[in-house]
Protein backbone atom coordinates (compact mmCIF):
# COMPACT_ATOMS: atom_id res chain seq x y z
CA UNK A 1 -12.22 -3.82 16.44
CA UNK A 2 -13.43 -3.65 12.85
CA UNK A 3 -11.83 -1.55 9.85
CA UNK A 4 -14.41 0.94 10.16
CA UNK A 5 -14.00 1.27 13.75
CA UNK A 6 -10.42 2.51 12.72
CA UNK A 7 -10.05 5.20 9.74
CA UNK A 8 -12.61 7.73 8.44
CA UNK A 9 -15.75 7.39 6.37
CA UNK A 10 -14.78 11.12 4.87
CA UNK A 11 -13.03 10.43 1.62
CA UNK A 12 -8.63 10.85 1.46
CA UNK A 13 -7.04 10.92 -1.46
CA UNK A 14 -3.61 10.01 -0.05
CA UNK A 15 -2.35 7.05 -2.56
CA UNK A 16 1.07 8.30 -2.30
CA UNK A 17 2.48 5.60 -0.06
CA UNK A 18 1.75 3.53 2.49
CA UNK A 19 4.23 4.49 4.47
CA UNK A 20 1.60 7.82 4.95
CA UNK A 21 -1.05 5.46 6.82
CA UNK A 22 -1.40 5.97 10.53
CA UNK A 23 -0.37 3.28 13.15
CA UNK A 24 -3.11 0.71 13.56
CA UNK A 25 -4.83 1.18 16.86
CA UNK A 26 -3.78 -2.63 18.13
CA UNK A 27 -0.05 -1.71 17.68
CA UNK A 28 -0.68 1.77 19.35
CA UNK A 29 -2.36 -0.02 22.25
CA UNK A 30 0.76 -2.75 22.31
CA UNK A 31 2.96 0.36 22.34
CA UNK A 32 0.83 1.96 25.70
CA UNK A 33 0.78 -1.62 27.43
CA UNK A 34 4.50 -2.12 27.24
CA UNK A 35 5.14 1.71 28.47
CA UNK A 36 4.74 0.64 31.66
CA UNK A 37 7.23 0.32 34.61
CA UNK A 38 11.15 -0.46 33.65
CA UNK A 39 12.86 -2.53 31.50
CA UNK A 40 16.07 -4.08 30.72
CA UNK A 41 17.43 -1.64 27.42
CA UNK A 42 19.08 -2.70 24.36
CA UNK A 43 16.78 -5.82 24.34
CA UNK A 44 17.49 -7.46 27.00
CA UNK A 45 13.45 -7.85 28.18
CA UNK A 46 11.29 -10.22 28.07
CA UNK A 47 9.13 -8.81 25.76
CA UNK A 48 11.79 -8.35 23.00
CA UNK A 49 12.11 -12.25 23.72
CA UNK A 50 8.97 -13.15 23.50
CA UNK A 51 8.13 -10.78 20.05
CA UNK A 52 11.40 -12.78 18.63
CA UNK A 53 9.72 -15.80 20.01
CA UNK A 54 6.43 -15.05 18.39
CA UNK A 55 8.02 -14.43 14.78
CA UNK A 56 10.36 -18.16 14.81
CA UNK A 57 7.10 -19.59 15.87
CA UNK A 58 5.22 -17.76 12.80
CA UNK A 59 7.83 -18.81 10.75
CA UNK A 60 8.26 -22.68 11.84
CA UNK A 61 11.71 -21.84 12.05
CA UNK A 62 12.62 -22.26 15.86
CA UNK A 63 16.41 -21.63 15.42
CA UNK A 64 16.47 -18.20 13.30
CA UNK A 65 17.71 -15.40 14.50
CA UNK A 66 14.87 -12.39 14.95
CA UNK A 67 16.58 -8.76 15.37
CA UNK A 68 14.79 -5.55 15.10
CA UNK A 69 15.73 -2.25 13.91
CA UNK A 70 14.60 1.41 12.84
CA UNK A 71 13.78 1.24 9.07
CA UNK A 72 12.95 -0.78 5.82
CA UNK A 73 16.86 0.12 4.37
CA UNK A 74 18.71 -0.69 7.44
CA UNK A 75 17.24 -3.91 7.26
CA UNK A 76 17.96 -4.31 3.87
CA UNK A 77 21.48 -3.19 3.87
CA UNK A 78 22.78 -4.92 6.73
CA UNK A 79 21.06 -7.95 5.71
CA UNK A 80 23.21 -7.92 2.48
CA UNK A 81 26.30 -7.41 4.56
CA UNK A 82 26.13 -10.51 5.63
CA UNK A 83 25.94 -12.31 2.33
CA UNK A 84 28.00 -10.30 0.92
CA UNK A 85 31.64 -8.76 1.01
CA UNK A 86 33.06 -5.72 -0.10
CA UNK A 87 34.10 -7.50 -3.13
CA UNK A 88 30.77 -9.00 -3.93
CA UNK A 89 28.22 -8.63 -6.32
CA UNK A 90 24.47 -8.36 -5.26
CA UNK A 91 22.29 -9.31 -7.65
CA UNK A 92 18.63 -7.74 -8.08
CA UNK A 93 16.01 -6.61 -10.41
CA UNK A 94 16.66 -2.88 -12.07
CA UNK A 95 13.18 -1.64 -10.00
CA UNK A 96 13.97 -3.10 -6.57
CA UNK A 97 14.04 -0.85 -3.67
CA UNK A 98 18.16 -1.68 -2.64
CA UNK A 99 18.86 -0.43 -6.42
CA UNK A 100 16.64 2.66 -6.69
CA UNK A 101 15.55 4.08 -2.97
CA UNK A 102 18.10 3.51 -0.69
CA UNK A 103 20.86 6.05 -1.28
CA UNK A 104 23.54 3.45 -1.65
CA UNK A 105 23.40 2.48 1.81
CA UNK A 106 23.86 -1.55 0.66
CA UNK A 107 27.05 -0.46 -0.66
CA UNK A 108 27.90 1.71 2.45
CA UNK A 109 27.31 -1.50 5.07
CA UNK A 110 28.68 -3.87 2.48
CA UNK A 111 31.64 -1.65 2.24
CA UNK A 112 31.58 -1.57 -1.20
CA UNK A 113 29.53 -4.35 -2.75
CA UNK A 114 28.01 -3.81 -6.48
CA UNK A 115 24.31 -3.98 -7.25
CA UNK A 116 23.60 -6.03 -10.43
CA UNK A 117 20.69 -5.68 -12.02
CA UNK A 118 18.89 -8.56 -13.56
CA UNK A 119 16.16 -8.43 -15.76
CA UNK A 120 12.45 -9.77 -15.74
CA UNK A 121 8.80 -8.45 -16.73
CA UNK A 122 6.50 -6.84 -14.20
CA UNK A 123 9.23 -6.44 -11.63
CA UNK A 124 10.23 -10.13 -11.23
CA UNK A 125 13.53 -11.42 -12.17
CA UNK A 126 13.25 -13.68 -14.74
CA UNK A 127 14.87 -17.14 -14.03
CA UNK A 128 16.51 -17.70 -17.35
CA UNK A 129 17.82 -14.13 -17.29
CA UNK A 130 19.79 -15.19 -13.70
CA UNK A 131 20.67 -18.53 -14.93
CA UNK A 132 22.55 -16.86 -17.96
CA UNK A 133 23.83 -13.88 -15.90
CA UNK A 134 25.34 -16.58 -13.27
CA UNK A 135 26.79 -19.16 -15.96
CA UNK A 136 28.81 -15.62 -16.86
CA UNK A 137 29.95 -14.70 -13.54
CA UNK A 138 33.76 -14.14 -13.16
CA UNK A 139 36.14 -15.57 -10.79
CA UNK A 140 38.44 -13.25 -12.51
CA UNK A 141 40.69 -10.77 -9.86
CA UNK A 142 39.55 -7.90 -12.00
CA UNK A 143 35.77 -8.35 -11.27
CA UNK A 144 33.55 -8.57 -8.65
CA UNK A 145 32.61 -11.76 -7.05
CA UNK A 146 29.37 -12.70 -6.93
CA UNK A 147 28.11 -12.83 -3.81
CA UNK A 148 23.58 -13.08 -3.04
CA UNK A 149 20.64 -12.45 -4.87
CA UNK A 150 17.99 -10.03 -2.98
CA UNK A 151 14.29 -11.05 -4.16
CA UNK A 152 11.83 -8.20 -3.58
CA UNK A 153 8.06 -9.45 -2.40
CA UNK A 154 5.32 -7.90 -2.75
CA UNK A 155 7.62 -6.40 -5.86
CA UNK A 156 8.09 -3.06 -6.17
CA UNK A 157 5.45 -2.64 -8.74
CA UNK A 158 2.75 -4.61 -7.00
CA UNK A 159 3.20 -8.16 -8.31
CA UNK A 160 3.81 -11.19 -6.39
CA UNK A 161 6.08 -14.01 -6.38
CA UNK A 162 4.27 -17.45 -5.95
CA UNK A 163 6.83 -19.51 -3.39
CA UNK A 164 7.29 -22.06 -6.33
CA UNK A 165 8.94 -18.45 -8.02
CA UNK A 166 11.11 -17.81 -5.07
CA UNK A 167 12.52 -21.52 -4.88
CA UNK A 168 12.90 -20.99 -8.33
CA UNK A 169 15.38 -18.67 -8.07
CA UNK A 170 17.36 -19.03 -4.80
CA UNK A 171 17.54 -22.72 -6.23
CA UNK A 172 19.23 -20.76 -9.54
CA UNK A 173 21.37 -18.74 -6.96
CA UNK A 174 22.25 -21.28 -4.26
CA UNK A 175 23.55 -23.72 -7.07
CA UNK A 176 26.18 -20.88 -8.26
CA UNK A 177 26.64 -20.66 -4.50
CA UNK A 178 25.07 -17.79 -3.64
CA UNK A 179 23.14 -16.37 -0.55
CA UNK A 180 19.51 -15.05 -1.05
CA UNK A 181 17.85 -12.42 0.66
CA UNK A 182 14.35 -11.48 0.77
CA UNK A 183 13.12 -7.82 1.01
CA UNK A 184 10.11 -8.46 2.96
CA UNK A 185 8.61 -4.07 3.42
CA UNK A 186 5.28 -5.71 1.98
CA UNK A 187 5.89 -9.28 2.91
CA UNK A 188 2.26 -9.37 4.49
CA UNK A 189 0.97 -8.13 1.59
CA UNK A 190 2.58 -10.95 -0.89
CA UNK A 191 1.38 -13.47 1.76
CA UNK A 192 -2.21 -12.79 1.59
CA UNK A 193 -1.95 -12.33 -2.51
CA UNK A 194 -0.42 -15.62 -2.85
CA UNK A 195 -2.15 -17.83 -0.35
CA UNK A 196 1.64 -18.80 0.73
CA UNK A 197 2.31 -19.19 4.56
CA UNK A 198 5.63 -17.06 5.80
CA UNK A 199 8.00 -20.21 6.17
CA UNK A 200 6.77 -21.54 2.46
CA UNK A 201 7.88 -18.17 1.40
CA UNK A 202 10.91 -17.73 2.52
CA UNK A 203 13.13 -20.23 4.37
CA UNK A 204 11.43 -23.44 2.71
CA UNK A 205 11.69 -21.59 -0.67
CA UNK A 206 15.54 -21.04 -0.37
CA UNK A 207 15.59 -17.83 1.57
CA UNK A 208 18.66 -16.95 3.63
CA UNK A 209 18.03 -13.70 5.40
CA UNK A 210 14.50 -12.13 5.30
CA UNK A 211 13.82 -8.05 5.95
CA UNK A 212 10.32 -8.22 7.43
CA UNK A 213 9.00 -5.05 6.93
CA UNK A 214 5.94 -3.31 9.49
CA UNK A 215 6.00 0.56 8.96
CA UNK A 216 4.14 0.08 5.49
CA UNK A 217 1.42 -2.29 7.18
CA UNK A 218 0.50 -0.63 10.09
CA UNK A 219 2.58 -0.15 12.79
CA UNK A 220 4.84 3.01 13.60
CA UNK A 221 9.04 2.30 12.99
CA UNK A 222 10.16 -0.88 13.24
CA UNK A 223 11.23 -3.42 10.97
CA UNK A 224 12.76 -7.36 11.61
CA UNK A 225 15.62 -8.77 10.31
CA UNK A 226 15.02 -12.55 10.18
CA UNK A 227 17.96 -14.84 9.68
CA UNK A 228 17.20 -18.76 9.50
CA UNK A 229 21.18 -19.87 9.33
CA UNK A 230 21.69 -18.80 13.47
CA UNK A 231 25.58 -19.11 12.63
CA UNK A 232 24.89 -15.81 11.00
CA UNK A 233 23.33 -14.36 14.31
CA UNK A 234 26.48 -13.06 16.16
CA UNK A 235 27.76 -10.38 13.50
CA UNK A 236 24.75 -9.13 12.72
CA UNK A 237 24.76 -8.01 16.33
CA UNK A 238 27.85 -6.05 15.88
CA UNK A 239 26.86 -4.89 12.56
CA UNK A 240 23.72 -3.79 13.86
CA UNK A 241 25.61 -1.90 16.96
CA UNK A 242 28.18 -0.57 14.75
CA UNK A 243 24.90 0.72 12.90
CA UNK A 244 23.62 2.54 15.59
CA UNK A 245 20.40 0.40 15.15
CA UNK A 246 20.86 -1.35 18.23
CA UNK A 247 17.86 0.72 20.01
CA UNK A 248 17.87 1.20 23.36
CA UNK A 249 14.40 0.90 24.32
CA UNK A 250 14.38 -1.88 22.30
CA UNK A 251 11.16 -2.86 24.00
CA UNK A 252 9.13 -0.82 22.03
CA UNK A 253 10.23 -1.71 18.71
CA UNK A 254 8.48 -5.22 19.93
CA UNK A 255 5.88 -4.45 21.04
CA UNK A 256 5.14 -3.21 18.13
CA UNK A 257 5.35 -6.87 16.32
CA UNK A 258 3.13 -8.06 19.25
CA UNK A 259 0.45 -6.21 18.30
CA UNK A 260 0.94 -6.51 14.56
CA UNK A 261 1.52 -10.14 14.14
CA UNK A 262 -1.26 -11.04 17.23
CA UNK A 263 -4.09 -13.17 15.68
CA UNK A 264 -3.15 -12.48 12.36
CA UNK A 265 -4.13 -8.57 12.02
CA UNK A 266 -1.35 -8.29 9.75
CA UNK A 267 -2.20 -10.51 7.34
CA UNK A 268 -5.61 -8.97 7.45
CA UNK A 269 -4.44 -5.52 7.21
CA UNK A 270 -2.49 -6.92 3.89
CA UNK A 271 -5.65 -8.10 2.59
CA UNK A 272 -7.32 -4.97 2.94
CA UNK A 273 -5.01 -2.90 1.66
CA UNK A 274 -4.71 -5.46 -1.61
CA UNK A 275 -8.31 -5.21 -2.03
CA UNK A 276 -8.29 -1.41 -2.29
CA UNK A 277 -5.96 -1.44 -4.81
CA UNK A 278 -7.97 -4.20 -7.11
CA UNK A 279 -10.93 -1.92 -6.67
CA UNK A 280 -9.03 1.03 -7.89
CA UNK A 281 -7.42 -1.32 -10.85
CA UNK A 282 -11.45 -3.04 -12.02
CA UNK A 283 -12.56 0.78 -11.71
CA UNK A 284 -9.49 2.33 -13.84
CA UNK A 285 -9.97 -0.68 -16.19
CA UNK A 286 -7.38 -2.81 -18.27
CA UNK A 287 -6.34 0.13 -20.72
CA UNK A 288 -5.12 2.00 -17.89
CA UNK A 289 -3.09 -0.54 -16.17
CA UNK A 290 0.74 -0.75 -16.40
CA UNK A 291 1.36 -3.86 -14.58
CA UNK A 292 -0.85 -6.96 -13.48
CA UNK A 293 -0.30 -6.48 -10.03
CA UNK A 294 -2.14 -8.49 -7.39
CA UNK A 295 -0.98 -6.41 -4.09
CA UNK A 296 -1.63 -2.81 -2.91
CA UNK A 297 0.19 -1.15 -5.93
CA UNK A 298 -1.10 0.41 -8.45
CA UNK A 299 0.86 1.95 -11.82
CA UNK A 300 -1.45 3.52 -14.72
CA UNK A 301 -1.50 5.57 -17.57
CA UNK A 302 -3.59 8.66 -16.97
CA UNK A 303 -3.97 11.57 -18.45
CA UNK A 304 -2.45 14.99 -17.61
CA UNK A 305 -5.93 16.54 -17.54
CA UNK A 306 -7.79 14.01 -15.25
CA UNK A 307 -4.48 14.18 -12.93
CA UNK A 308 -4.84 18.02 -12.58
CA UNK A 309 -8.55 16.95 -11.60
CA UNK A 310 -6.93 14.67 -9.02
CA UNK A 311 -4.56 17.12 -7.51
CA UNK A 312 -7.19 19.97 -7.47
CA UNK A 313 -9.37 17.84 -5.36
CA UNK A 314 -6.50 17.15 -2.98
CA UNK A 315 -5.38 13.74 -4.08
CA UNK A 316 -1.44 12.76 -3.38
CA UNK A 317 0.30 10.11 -5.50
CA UNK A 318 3.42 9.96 -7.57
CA UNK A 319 5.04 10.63 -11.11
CA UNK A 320 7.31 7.45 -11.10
CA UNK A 321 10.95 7.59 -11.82
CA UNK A 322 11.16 4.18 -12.88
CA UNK A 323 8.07 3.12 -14.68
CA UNK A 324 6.92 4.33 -18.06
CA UNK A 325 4.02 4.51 -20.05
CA UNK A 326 3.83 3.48 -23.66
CA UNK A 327 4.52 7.38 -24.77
CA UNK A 328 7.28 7.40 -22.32
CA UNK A 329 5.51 9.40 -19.77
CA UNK A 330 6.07 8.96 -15.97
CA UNK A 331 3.33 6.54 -15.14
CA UNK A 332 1.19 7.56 -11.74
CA UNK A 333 1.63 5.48 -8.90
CA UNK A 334 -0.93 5.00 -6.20
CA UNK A 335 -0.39 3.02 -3.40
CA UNK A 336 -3.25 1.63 -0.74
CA UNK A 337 -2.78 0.64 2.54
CA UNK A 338 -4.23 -0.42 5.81
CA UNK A 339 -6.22 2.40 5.94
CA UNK A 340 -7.26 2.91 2.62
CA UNK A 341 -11.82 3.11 2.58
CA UNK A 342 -13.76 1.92 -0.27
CA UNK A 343 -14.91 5.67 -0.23
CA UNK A 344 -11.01 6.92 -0.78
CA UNK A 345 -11.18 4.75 -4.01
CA UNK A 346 -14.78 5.70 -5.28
CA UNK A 347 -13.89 9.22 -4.93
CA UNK A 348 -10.19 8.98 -6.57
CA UNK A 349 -11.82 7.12 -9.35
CA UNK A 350 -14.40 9.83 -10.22
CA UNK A 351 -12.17 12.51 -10.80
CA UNK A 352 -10.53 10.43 -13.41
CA UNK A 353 -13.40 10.35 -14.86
């Protein structure tokens, strides 16, 4: 099945998030092939085995733990409250998702831990900004401790971290002894931008606990929490319960990964939706462009009147909240995806004109 076999040559002027794209056929058809007959619930079937089986084996890491759950910030959050405790400090970048999107719910299922931002251009933290923020950290009974450092990749502005980036930094964080997590929501999209494979990206580069994220790359609702120390395995089970994330036709959540991860097709889909966006960012041009991103995210400067062109022809993308343009205007955010055509982009890019 090709891309065009999939999504409409009419153009759609949805750039407002991936998240908007419809479930790629492959996952839909994994979805009707394991909707047949009974299962064991709460993932106790073989094919929630064998999807948990499928991502160790695409990560080289045949001892990590694989669960799944419902969303992007239930992955993140109880990811963090494992590396951290109520007491602890997570460290971030100001733009990441935990720190702007997630309606403190890392606080909530750390019971309490802080979010410290951390500086660094173009949504990455910068390593000497860490190293100096660490060699400050307090043992002190009046502050928090610190406790991880969650990387976001693909960032939340489109960029990429390189592996050598990542290592960087949980090298920075696991010397001040640290745990690192890695919010993954675009993972496959930071993968096929950087030429990285998943375990040089995460687990070889330092990584702890990895949120592997689906719903923004094609399939419907699930997400994968991927933890590579197994001594870690047993409470996330109870956190995940005490959640209510442990699903109970879990069955469905993997089949979901089946389809996604099978030959590769997300890793293609990632591809795809990058190169929609670089079309969109050569046809905008360099004035335009806000950040040097390399994934499916684009953030530009454009003006008010070509914007009321945009939303008068139907298009859908967003005012950010946390990026700026050099007049201190909201900067418009589009975001490709899966199902993103080269017509979507052509058209988008003649109304601005």
């Amino acid at each position: 099945m090709t891309f065009q076999d999939t999504v409409t040559t009419e153009p759609t002027l949805f750039f407002a998030s991936d998240n908007g794209a419809p479930v790629h056929p492959k996952v839909m058809q994994a979805m009707a092939d394991a909707n047949r007959g009974m299962a064991m619930p709460y993932g106790n079937d073989p094919l929630t085995a064998a999807a948990a089986r499928q991502i160790r084996d695409l990560f080289e890491a045949p001892e990590a733990a694989v669960h799944f759950v419902g969303s992007g910030t239930a992955a993140n959050a109880l990811s963090l409250a494992l590396l951290s405790p109520a007491w602890g400090g997570v460290y971030c970048h100001p733009l990441a998702h935990i720190n702007n999107d997630e309606c403190g719910a890392p606080e909530f299922f750390t019971a309490g831990a802080k979010l410290l931002p951390v500086p660094g251009a173009e949504g990455r933290i910068d390593p000497d900004a860490l190293r100096a923020t660490l060699a400050g950290m307090s043992t002190s009974v009046h502050t928090v401790q610190g406790a991880a450092l969650s990387l976001t990749n693909l960032t939340e502005i489109g960029t990429a971290y390189e592996a050598a980036q990542v290592a960087a930094l949980a090298g920075i964080a696991r010397a001040a002894g640290l745990g690192v997590h890695l919010d993954g929501s675009r993972l496959a999209n930071a993968l096929a931008a950087s030429g990285a494979s998943p375990a040089e990206m995460t687990w070889k580069a330092g990584i702890d606990v990895l949120s592997l994220g689906g719903a923004k790359g094609g399939m419907m609702n699930a997400e994968a929490v991927v933890i590579f120390d197994p001594a870690m395995a047993r409470e996330f089970e109870l956190r995940r319960k005490r959640a209510g994330q442990l699903t109970s036709k879990m069955r469905f959540h993997a089949a979901q990964f089946h389809g996604w991860l099978d030959e590769g097709l997300w890793l293609d889909l990632g591809r795809h939706a990058n190169a929609m966006a670089e079309r969109m960012r050569q046809g905008l041009g360099p004035d335009r462009l806000l950040a040097a991103g390399t994934g499916n995210i684009v953030f530009a400067d454009i003006p008010e009147a070509a914007q009321d062109r945009l939303r008068a022809r139907g298009a859908l993308f967003y005012n950010s909240r946390t990026v700026r343009t050099s007049e201190g205007r909201p900067a418009c955010r589009m975001v490709c995806s899966w199902a993103t055509h080269p017509v979507d982009v052509d058209a988008f890019l003649e109304a601005v004109g």
